[in-house]
Structure formats: structure tokens, C-alpha cells
N, C-alpha and C. Protein backbone atom coordinates (compact mmCIF):
# COMPACT_ATOMS: atom_id res chain seq x y z
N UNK A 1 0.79 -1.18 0.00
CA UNK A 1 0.00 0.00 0.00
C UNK A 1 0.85 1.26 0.00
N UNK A 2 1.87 1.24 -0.77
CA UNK A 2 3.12 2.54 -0.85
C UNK A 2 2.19 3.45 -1.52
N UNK A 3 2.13 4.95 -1.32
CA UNK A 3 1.55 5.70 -1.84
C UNK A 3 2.51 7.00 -2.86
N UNK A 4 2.64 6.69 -3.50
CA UNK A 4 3.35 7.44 -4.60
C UNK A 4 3.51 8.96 -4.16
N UNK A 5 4.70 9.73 -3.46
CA UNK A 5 4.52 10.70 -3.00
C UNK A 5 5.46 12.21 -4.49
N UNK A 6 6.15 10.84 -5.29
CA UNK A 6 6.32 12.11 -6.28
C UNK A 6 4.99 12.95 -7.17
N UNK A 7 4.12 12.15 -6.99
CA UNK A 7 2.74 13.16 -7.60
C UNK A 7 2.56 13.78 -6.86
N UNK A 8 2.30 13.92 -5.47
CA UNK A 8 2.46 14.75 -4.70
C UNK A 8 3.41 16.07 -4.41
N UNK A 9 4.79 15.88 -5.11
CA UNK A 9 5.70 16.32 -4.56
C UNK A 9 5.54 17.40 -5.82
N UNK A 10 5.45 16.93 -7.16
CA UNK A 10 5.16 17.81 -8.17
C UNK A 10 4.28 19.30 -8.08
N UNK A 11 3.19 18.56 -7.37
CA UNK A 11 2.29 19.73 -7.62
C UNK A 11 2.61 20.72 -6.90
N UNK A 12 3.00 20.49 -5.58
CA UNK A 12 3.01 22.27 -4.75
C UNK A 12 4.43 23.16 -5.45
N UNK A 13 5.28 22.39 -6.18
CA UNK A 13 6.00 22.98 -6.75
C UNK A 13 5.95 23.88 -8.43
N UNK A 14 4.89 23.16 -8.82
CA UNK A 14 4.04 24.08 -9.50
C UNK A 14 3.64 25.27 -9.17
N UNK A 15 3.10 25.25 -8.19
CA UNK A 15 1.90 26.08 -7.35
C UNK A 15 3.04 27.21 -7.09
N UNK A 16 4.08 26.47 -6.31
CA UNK A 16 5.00 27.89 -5.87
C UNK A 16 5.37 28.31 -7.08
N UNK A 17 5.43 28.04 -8.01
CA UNK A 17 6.47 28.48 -9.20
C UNK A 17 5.44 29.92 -9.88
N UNK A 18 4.17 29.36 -9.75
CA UNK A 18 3.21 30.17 -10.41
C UNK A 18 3.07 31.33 -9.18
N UNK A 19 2.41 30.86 -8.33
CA UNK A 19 2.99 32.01 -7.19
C UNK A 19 4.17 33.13 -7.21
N UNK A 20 5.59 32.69 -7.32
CA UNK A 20 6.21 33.22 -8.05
C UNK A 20 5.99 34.42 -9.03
N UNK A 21 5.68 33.51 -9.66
CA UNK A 21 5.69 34.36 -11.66
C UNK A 21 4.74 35.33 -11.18
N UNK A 22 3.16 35.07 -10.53
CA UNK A 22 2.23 36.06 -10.20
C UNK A 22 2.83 37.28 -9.28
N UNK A 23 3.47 37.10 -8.44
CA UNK A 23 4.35 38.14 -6.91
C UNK A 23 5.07 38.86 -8.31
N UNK A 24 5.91 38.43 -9.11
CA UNK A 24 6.64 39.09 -9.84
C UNK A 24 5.89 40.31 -11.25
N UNK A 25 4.88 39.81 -11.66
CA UNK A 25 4.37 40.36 -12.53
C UNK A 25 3.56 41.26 -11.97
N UNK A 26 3.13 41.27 -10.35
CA UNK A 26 2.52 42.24 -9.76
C UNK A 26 3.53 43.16 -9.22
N UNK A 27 4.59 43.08 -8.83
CA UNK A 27 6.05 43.94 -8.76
C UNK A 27 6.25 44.93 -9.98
N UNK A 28 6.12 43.95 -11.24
CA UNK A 28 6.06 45.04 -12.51
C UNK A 28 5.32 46.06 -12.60
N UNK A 29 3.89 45.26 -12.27
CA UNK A 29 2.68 46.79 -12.52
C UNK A 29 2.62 47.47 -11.51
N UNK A 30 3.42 47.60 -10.35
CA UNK A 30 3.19 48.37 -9.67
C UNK A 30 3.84 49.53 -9.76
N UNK A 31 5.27 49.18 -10.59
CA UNK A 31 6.46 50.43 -10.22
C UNK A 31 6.27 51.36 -11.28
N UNK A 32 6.37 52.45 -10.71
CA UNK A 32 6.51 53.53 -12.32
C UNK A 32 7.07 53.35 -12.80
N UNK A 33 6.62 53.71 -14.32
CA UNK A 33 7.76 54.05 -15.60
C UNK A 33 8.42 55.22 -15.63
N UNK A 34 9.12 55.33 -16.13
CA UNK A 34 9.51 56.88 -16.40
C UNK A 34 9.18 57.48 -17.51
N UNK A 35 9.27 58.68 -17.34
CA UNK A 35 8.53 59.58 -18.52
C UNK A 35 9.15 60.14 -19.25
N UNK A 36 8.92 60.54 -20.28
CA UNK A 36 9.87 61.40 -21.21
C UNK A 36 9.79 62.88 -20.46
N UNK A 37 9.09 63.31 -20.12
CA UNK A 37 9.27 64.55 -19.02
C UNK A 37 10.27 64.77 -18.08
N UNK A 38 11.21 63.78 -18.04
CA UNK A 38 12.33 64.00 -17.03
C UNK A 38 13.57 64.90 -17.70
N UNK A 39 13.61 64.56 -19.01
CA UNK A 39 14.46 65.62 -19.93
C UNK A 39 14.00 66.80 -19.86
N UNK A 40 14.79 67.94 -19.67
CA UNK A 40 14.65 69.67 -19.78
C UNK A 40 13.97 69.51 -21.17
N UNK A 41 13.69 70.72 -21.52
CA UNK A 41 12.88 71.33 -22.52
C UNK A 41 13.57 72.00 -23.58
N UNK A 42 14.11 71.51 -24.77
CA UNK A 42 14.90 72.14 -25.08
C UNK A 42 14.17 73.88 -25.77
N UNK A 43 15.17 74.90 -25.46
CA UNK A 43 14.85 76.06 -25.76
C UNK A 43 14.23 76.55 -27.57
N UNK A 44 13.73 77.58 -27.76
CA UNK A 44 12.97 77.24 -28.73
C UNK A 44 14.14 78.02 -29.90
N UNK A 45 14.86 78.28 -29.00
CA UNK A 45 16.54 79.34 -29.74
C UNK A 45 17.18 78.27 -30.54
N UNK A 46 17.67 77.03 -29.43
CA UNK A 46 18.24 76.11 -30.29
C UNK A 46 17.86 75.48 -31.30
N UNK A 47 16.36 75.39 -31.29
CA UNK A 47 15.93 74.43 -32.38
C UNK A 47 15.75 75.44 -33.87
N UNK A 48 15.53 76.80 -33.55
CA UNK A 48 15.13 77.57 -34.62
C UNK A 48 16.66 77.90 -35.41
N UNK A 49 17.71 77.97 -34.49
CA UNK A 49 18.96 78.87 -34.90
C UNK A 49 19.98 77.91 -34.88
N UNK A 50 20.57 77.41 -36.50
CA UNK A 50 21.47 76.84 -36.07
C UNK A 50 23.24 76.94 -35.55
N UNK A 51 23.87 76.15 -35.53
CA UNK A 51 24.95 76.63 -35.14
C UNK A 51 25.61 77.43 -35.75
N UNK A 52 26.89 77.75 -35.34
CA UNK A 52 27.74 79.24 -36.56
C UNK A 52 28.86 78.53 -36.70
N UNK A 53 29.39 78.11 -37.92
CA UNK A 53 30.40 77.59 -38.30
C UNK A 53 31.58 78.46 -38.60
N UNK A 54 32.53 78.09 -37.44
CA UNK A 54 33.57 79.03 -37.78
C UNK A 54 34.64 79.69 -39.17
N UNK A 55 35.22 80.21 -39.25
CA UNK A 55 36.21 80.40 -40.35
C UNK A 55 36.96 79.27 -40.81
N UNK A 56 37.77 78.54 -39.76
CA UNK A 56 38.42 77.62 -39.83
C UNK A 56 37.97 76.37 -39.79
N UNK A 57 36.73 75.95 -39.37
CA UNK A 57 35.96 74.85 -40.04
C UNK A 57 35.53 74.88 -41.05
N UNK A 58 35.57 75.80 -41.80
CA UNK A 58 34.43 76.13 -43.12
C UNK A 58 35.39 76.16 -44.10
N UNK A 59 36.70 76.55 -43.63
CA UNK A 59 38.36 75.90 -44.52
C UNK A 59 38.16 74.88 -44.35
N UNK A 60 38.57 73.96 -43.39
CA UNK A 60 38.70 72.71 -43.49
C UNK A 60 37.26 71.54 -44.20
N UNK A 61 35.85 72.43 -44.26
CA UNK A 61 35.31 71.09 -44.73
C UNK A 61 35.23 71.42 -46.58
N UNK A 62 35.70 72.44 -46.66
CA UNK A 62 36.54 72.73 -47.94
C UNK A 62 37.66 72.33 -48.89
N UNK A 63 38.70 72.02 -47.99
CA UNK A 63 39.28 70.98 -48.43
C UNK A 63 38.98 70.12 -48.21
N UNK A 64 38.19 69.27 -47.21
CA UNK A 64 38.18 67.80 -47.57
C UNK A 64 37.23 68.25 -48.84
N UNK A 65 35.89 68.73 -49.07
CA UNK A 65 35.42 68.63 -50.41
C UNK A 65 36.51 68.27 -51.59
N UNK A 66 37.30 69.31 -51.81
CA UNK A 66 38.12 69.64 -52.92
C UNK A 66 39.17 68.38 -52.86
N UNK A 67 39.66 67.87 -51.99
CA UNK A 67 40.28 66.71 -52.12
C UNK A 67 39.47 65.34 -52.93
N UNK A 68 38.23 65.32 -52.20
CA UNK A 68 37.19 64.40 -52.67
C UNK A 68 36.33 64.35 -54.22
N UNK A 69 37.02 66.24 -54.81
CA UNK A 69 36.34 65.84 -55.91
C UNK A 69 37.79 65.61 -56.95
N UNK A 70 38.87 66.05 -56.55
CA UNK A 70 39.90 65.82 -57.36
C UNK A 70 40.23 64.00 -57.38
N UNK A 71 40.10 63.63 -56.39
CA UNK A 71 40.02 62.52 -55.93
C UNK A 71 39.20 61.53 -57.34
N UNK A 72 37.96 62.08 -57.33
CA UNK A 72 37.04 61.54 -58.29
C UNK A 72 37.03 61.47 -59.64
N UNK A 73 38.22 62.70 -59.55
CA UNK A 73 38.65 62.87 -61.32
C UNK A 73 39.67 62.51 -61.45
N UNK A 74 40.36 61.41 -60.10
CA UNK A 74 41.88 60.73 -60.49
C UNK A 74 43.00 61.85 -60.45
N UNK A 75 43.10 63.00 -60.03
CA UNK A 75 43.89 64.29 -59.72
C UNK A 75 44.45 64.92 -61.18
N UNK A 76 43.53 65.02 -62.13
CA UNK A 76 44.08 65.26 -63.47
C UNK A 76 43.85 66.66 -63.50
N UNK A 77 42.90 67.02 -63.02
CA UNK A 77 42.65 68.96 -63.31
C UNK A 77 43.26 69.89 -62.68
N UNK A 78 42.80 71.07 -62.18
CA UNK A 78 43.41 72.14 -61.73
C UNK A 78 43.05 72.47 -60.54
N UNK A 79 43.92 71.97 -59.10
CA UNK A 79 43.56 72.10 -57.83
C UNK A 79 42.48 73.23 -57.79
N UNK A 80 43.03 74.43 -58.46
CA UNK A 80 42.12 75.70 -58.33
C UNK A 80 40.58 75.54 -58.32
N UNK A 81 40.77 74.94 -59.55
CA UNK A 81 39.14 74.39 -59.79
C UNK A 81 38.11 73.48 -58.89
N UNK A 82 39.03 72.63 -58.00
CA UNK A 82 38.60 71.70 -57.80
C UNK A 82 38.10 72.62 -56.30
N UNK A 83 38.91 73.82 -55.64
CA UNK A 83 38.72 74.36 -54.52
C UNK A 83 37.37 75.14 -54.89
N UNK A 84 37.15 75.84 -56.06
CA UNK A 84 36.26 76.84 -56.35
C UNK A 84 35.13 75.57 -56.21
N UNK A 85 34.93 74.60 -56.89
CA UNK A 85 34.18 74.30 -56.63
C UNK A 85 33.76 73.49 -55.44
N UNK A 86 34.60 72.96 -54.57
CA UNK A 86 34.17 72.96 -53.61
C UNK A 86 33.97 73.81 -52.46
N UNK A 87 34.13 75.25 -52.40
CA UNK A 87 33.41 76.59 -52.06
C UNK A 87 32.10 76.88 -52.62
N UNK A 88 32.17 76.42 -53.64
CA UNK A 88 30.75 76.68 -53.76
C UNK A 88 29.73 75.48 -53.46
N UNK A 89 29.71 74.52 -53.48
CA UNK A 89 29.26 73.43 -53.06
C UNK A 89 29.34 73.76 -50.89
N UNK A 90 30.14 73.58 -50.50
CA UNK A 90 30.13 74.00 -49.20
C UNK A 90 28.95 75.75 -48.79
N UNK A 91 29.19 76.23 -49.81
CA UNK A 91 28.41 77.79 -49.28
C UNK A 91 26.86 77.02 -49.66
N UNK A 92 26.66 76.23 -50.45
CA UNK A 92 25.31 75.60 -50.50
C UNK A 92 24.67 75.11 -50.03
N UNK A 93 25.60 74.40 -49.00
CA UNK A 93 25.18 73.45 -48.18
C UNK A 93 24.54 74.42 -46.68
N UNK A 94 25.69 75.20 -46.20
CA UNK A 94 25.68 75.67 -45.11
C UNK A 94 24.94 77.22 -45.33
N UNK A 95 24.58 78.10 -46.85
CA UNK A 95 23.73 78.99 -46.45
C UNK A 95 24.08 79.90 -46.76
């Protein structure tokens, strides 16, 4: 008359497991989220006005242009040319 105690032993370990999972998923809904409201506001200056590109950045993304288009023509033309036009290509971009 042995009574089989692993069927027994199974189930409350179920039970806790789900217990468990339930304690935990009620932990979730309880805690706040966070909000996108925790970020400042950005000002309405920055978004309208953009930055001011200095003298000496506005050289330098000049030559890289002018490198990149001589570059493209295999360096056969006339640096000159290749700067004019990348001044003007750069003043297009930036305004």
C-alpha cells in the first residue's frame, strides 16, 4: 500500500512556481515608468537657430570637399578648380 509521493511532490512545486511568476508580474505593474518629461525642454533658440560655423571649419570642410572631388577625377585637373568648386558646393550646403 506505498503511496506514490512524487505526484504529490510535483504539484506544490508548480503552485510555488506560479505564485512566483504572479508576486513578480505584480512587482512590474506596480512600479513607475519613467517619462519622457524627465528631460529639460529644449529652448525654442536652439531648435530655430542653427549653429555658426567658424572660419576655420568652413576651410577645413573645404578641403576635404576639394580633395574628394579631385580625388574623383583621379587628380588630373586644376587644384584651383577643384577648390572653387568645392566653395561653392560647401556655401550651398551651409547657407
Amino acid at each position: 500500500m506505498a503511496v506514490s509521493k512524487s505526484s504529490e511532490e510535483k504539484k506544490p512545486a508548480v503552485k510555488k512556481a506560479t505564485a512566483a511568476k504572479t508576486a513578480e508580474t505584480a512587482v512590474k505593474k506596480t512600479t513607475p515608468k519613467k517619462t519622457a518629461s524627465a528631460k529639460p525642454a529644449a529652448s525654442a533658440k536652439t531648435k530655430s537657430s542653427p549653429r555658426k560655423i567658424s572660419a576655420e571649419e568652413r576651410y577645413k570642410m573645404t578641403e576635404v570637399a576639394a580633395y574628394f572631388l579631385a580625388e574623383r577625377n583621379g587628380f588630373k585637373g586644376n587644384p584651383v578648380e577643384y577648390w572653387e568648386q568645392a566653395e561653392a558646393q560647401i556655401s550651398q550646403l551651409l547657407g
